[in-house]
C-alpha atoms as a PDB file:
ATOM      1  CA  UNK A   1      39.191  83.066 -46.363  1.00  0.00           C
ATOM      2  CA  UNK A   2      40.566  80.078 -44.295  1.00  0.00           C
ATOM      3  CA  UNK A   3      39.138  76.640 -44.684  1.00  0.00           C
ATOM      4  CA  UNK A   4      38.574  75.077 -41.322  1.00  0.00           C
ATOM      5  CA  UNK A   5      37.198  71.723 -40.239  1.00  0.00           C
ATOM      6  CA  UNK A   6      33.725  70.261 -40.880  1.00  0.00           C
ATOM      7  CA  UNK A   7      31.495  70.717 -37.917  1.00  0.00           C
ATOM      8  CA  UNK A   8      30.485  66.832 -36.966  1.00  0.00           C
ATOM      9  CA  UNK A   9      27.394  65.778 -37.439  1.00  0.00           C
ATOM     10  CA  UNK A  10      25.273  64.225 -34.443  1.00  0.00           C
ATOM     11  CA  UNK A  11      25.326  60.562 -35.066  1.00  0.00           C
ATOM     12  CA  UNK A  12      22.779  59.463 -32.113  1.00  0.00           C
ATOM     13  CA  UNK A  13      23.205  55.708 -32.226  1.00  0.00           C
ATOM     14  CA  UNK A  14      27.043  56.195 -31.216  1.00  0.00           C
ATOM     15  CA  UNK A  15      26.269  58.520 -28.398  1.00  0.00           C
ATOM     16  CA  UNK A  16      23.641  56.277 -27.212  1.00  0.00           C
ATOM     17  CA  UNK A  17      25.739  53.134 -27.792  1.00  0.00           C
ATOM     18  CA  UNK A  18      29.312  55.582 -25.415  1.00  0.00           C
ATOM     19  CA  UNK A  19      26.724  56.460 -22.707  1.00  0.00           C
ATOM     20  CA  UNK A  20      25.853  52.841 -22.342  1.00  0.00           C
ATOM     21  CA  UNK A  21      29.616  51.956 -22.384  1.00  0.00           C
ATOM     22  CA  UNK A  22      30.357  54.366 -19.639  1.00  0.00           C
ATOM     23  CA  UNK A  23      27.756  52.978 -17.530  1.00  0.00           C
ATOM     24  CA  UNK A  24      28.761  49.749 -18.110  1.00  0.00           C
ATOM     25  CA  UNK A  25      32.354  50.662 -16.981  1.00  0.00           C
ATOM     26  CA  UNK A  26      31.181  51.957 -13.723  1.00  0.00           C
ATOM     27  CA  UNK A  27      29.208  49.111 -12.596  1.00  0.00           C
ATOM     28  CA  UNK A  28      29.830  46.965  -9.792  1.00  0.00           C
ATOM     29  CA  UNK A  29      30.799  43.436 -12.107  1.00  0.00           C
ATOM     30  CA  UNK A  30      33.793  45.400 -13.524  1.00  0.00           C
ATOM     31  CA  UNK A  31      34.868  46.652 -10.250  1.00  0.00           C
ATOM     32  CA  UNK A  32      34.748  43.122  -9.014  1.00  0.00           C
ATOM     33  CA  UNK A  33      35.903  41.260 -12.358  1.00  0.00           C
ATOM     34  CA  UNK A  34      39.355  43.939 -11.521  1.00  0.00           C
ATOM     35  CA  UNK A  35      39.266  42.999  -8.224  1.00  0.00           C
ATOM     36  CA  UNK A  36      40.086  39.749  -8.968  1.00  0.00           C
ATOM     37  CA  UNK A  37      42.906  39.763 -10.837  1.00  0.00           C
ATOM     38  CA  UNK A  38      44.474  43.069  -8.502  1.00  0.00           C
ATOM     39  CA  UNK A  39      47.859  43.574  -6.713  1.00  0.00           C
ATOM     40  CA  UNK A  40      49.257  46.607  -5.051  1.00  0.00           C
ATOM     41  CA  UNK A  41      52.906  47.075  -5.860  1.00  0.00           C
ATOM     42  CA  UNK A  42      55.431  49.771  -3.429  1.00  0.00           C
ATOM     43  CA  UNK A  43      56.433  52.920  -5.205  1.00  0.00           C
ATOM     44  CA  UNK A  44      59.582  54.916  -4.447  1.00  0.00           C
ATOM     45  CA  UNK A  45      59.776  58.803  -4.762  1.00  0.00           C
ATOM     46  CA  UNK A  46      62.809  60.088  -6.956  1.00  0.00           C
ATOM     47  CA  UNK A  47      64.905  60.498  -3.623  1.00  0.00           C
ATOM     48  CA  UNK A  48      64.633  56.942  -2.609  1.00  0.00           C
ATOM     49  CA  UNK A  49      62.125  57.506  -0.169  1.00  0.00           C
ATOM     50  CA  UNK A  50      58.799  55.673  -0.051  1.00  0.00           C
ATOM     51  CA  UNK A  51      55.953  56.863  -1.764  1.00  0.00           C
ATOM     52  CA  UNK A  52      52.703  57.969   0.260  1.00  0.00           C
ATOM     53  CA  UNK A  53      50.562  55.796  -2.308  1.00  0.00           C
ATOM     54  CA  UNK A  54      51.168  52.433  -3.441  1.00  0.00           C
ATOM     55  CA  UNK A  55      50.624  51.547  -7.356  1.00  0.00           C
ATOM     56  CA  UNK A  56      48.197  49.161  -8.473  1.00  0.00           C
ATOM     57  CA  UNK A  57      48.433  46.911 -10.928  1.00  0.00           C
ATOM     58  CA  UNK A  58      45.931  44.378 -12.826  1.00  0.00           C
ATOM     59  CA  UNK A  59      46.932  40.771 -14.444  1.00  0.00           C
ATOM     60  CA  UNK A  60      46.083  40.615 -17.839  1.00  0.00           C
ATOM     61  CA  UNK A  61      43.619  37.328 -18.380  1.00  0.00           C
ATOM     62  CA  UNK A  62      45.188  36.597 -21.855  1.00  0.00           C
ATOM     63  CA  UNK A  63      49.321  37.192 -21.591  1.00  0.00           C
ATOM     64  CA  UNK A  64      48.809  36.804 -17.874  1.00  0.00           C
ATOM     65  CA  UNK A  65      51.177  40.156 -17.117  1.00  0.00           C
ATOM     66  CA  UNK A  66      51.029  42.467 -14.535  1.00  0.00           C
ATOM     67  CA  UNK A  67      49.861  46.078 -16.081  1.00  0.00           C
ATOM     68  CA  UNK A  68      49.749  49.391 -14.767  1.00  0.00           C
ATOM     69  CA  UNK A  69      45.769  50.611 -14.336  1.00  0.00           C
ATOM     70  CA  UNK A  70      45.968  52.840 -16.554  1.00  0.00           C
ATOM     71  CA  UNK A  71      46.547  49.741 -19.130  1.00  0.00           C
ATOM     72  CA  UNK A  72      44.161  47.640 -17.970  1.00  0.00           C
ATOM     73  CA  UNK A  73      40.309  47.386 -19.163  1.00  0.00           C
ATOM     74  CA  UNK A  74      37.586  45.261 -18.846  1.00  0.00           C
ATOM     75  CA  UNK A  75      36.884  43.840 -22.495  1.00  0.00           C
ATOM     76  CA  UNK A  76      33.613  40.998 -23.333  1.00  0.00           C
ATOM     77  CA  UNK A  77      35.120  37.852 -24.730  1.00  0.00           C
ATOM     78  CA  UNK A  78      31.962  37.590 -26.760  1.00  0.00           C
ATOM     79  CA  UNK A  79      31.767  41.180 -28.764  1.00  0.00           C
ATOM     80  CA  UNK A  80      28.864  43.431 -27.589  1.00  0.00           C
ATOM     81  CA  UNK A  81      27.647  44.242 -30.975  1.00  0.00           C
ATOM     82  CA  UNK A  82      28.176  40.744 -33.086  1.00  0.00           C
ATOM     83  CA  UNK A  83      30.627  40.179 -35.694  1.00  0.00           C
ATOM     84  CA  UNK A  84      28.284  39.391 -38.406  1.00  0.00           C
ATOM     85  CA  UNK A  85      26.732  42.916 -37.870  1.00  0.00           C
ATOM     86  CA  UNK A  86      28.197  44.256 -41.050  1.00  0.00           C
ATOM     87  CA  UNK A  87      26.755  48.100 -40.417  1.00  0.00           C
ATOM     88  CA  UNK A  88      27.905  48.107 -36.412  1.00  0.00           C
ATOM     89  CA  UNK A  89      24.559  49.562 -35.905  1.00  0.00           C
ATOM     90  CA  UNK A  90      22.405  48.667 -33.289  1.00  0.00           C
ATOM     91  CA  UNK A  91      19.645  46.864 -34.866  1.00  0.00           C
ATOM     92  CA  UNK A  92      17.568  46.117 -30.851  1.00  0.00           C
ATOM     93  CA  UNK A  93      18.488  48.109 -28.057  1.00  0.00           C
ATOM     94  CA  UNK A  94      17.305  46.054 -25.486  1.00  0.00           C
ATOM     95  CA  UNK A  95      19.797  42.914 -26.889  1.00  0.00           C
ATOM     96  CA  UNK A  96      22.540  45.694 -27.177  1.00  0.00           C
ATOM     97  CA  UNK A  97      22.277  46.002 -23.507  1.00  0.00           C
ATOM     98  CA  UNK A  98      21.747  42.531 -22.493  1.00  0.00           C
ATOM     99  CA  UNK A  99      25.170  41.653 -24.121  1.00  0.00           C
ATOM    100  CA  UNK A 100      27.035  44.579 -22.701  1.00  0.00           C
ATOM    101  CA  UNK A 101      25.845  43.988 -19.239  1.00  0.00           C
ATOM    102  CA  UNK A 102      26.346  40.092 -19.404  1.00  0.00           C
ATOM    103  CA  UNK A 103      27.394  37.841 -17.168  1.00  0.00           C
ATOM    104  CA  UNK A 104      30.853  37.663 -15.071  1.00  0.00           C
ATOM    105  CA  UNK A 105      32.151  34.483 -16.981  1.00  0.00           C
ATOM    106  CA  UNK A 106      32.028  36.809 -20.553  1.00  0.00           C
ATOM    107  CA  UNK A 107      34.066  39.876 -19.017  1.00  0.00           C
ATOM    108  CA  UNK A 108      38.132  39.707 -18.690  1.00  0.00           C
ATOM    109  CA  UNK A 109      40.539  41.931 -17.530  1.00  0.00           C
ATOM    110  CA  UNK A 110      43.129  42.900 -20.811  1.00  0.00           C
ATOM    111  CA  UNK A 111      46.288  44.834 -21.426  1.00  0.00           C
ATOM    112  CA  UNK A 112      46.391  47.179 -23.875  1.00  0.00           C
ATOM    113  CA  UNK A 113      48.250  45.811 -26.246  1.00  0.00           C
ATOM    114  CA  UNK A 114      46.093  42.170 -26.167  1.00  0.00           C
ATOM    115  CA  UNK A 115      42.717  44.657 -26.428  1.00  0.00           C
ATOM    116  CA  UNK A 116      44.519  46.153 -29.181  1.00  0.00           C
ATOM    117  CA  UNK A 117      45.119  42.519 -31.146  1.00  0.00           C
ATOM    118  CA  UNK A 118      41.978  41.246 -30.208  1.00  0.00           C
ATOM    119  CA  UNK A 119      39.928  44.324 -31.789  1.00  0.00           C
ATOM    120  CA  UNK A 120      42.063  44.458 -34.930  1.00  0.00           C
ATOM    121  CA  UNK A 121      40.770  40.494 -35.137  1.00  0.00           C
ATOM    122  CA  UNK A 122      37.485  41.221 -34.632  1.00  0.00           C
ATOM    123  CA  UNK A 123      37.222  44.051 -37.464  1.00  0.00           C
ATOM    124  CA  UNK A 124      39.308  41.774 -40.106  1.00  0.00           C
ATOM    125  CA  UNK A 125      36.035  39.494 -38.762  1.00  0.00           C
ATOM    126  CA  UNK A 126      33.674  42.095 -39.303  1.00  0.00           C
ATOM    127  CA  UNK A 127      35.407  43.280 -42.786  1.00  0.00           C
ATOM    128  CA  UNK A 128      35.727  39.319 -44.420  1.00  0.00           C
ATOM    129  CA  UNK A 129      32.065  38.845 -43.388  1.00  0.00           C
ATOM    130  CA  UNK A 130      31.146  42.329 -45.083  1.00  0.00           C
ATOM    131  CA  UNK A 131      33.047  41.903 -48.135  1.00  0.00           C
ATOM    132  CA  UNK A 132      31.572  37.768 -48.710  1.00  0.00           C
ATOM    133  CA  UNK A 133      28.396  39.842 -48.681  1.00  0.00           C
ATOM    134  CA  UNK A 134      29.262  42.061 -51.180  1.00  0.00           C
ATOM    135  CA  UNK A 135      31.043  39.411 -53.802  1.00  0.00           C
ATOM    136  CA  UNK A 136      28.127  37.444 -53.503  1.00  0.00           C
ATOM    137  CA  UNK A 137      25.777  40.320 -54.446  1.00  0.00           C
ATOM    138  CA  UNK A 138      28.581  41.125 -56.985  1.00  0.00           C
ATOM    139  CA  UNK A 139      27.964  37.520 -58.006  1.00  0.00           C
ATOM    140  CA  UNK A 140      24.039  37.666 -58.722  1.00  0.00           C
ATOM    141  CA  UNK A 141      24.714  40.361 -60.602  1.00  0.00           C
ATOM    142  CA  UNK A 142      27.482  39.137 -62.873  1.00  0.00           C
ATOM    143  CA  UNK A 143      24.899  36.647 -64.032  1.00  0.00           C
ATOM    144  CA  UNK A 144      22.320  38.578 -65.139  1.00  0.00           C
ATOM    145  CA  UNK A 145      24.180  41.202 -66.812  1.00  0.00           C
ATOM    146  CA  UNK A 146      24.421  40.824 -70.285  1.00  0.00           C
ATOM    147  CA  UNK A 147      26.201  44.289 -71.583  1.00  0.00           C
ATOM    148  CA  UNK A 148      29.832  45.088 -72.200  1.00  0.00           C
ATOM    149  CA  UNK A 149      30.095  48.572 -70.206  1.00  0.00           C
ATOM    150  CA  UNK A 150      27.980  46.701 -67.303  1.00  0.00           C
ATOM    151  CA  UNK A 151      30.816  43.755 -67.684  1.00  0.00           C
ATOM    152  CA  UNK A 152      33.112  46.636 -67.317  1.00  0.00           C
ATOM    153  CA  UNK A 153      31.550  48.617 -64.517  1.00  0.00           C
ATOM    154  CA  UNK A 154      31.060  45.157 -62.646  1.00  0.00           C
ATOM    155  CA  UNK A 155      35.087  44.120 -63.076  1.00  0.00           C
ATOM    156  CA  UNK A 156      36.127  47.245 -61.682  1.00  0.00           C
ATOM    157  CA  UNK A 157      33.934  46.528 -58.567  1.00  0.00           C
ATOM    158  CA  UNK A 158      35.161  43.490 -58.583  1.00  0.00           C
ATOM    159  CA  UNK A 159      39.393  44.729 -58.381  1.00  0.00           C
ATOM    160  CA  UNK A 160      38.209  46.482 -55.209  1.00  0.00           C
ATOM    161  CA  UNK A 161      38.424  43.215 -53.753  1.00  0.00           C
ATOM    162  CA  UNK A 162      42.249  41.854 -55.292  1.00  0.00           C
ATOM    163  CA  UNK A 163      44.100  44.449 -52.697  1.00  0.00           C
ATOM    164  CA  UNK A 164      46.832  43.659 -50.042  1.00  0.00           C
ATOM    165  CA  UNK A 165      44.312  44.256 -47.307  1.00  0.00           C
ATOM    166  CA  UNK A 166      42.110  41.825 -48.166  1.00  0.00           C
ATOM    167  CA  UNK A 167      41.771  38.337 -46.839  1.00  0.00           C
ATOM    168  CA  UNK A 168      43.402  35.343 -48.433  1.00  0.00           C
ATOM    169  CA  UNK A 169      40.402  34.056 -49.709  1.00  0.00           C
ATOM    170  CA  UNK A 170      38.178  37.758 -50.218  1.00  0.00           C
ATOM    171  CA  UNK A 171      40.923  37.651 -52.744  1.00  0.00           C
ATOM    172  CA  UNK A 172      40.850  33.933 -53.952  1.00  0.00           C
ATOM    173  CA  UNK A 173      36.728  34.529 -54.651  1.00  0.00           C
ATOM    174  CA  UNK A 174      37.442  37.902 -56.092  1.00  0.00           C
ATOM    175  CA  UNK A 175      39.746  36.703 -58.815  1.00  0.00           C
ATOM    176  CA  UNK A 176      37.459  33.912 -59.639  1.00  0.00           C
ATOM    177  CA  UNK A 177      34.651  36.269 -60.292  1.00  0.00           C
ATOM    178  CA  UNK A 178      37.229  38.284 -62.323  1.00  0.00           C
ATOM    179  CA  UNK A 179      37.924  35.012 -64.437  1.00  0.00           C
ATOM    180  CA  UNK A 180      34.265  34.356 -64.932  1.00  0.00           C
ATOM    181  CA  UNK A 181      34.221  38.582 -65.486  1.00  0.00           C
ATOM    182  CA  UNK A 182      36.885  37.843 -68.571  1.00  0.00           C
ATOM    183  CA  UNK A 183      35.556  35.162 -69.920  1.00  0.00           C
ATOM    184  CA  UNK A 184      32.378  37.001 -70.553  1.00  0.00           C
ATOM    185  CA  UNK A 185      33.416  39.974 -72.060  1.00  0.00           C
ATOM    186  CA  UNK A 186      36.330  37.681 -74.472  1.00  0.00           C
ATOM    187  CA  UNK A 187      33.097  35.750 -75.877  1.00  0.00           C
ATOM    188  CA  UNK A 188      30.976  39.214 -76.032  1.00  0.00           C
ATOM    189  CA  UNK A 189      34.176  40.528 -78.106  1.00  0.00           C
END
């Protein structure tokens, strides 16, 4: 018998949250925020000859470069769902869509590869902010344990937070609260 693939499960929130997108990317303030920042640019058959269609291109708000359409999107300088949202859950509906359709002055036109670095920002945002959360629940609870194994258990949730990935100072708090972790279970020895 062959394994295959999990079937997905329906997560409703995220359909909800990419039919609301795809609205949004149809609507007339996109078409006019890439409008703005539009050029049409000649395009040569193979042969030399002139093409029947011209391409289009779009200038990037952020590196100010001229990108293909197909490279181009309209991106919210302000995040849709907020960086301190540490599920990425829509907690209000209603606030979810007044943010995405926003006004003109919050919408830019990116390339690719600047949508790319500013997302990859916004989740080490979105990760720091969940993982001060967790430390500091990590830190109520190294002071009012008072057994060895829960000492233990607690340390090793605690060296989930001393990796690579992690923020300069995710890591600087961490190994604190591994100190503090030590120094308890040396004087419970």
């Amino acid at each position: 018998m062959t394994q295959g693939k999990k079937p997905k499960t329906f997560n409703e929130d995220a359909t909800l949250r990419g039919a609301w997108r795809r609205v949004f990317a149809r609507s007339p303030i996109v078409r006019e925020v890439l409008a703005e920042g539009r050029r049409t640019v000649p395009r040569f058959n193979k042969d030399g000859s002139r093409h029947k269609v011209d391409s289009v291109q779009y200038q990037c708000q952020v590196c100010k470069t001229w990108t293909p359409a197909k490279a181009v999107s309209v991106d919210h300088v302000i995040p849709v769902i907020d960086v301190e949202n540490v599920s990425g859950k829509v907690q209000d509906w209603n606030e979810f869509k007044r943010r995405l359709f926003c006004e003109k002055k919050n919408l830019q036109r990116i390339c690719d590869s600047c949508h790319n670095f500013k997302t990859q920002n916004e989740r080490g945002q979105r990760q720091a902010f969940k993982d001060q959360v967790a430390l500091s629940n990590l830190e109520i609870n190294i002071r009012s344990v008072f057994t060895i194994d829960e000492l233990k258990v607690l340390k090793k949730q605690v060296a989930k937070y001393l990796t690579k990935k992690k923020a300069p100072e995710i890591k600087e708090r961490a190994t604190k609260l591994k100190e503090i972790l030590i120094d308890k279970l040396t004087r419970e020895d």
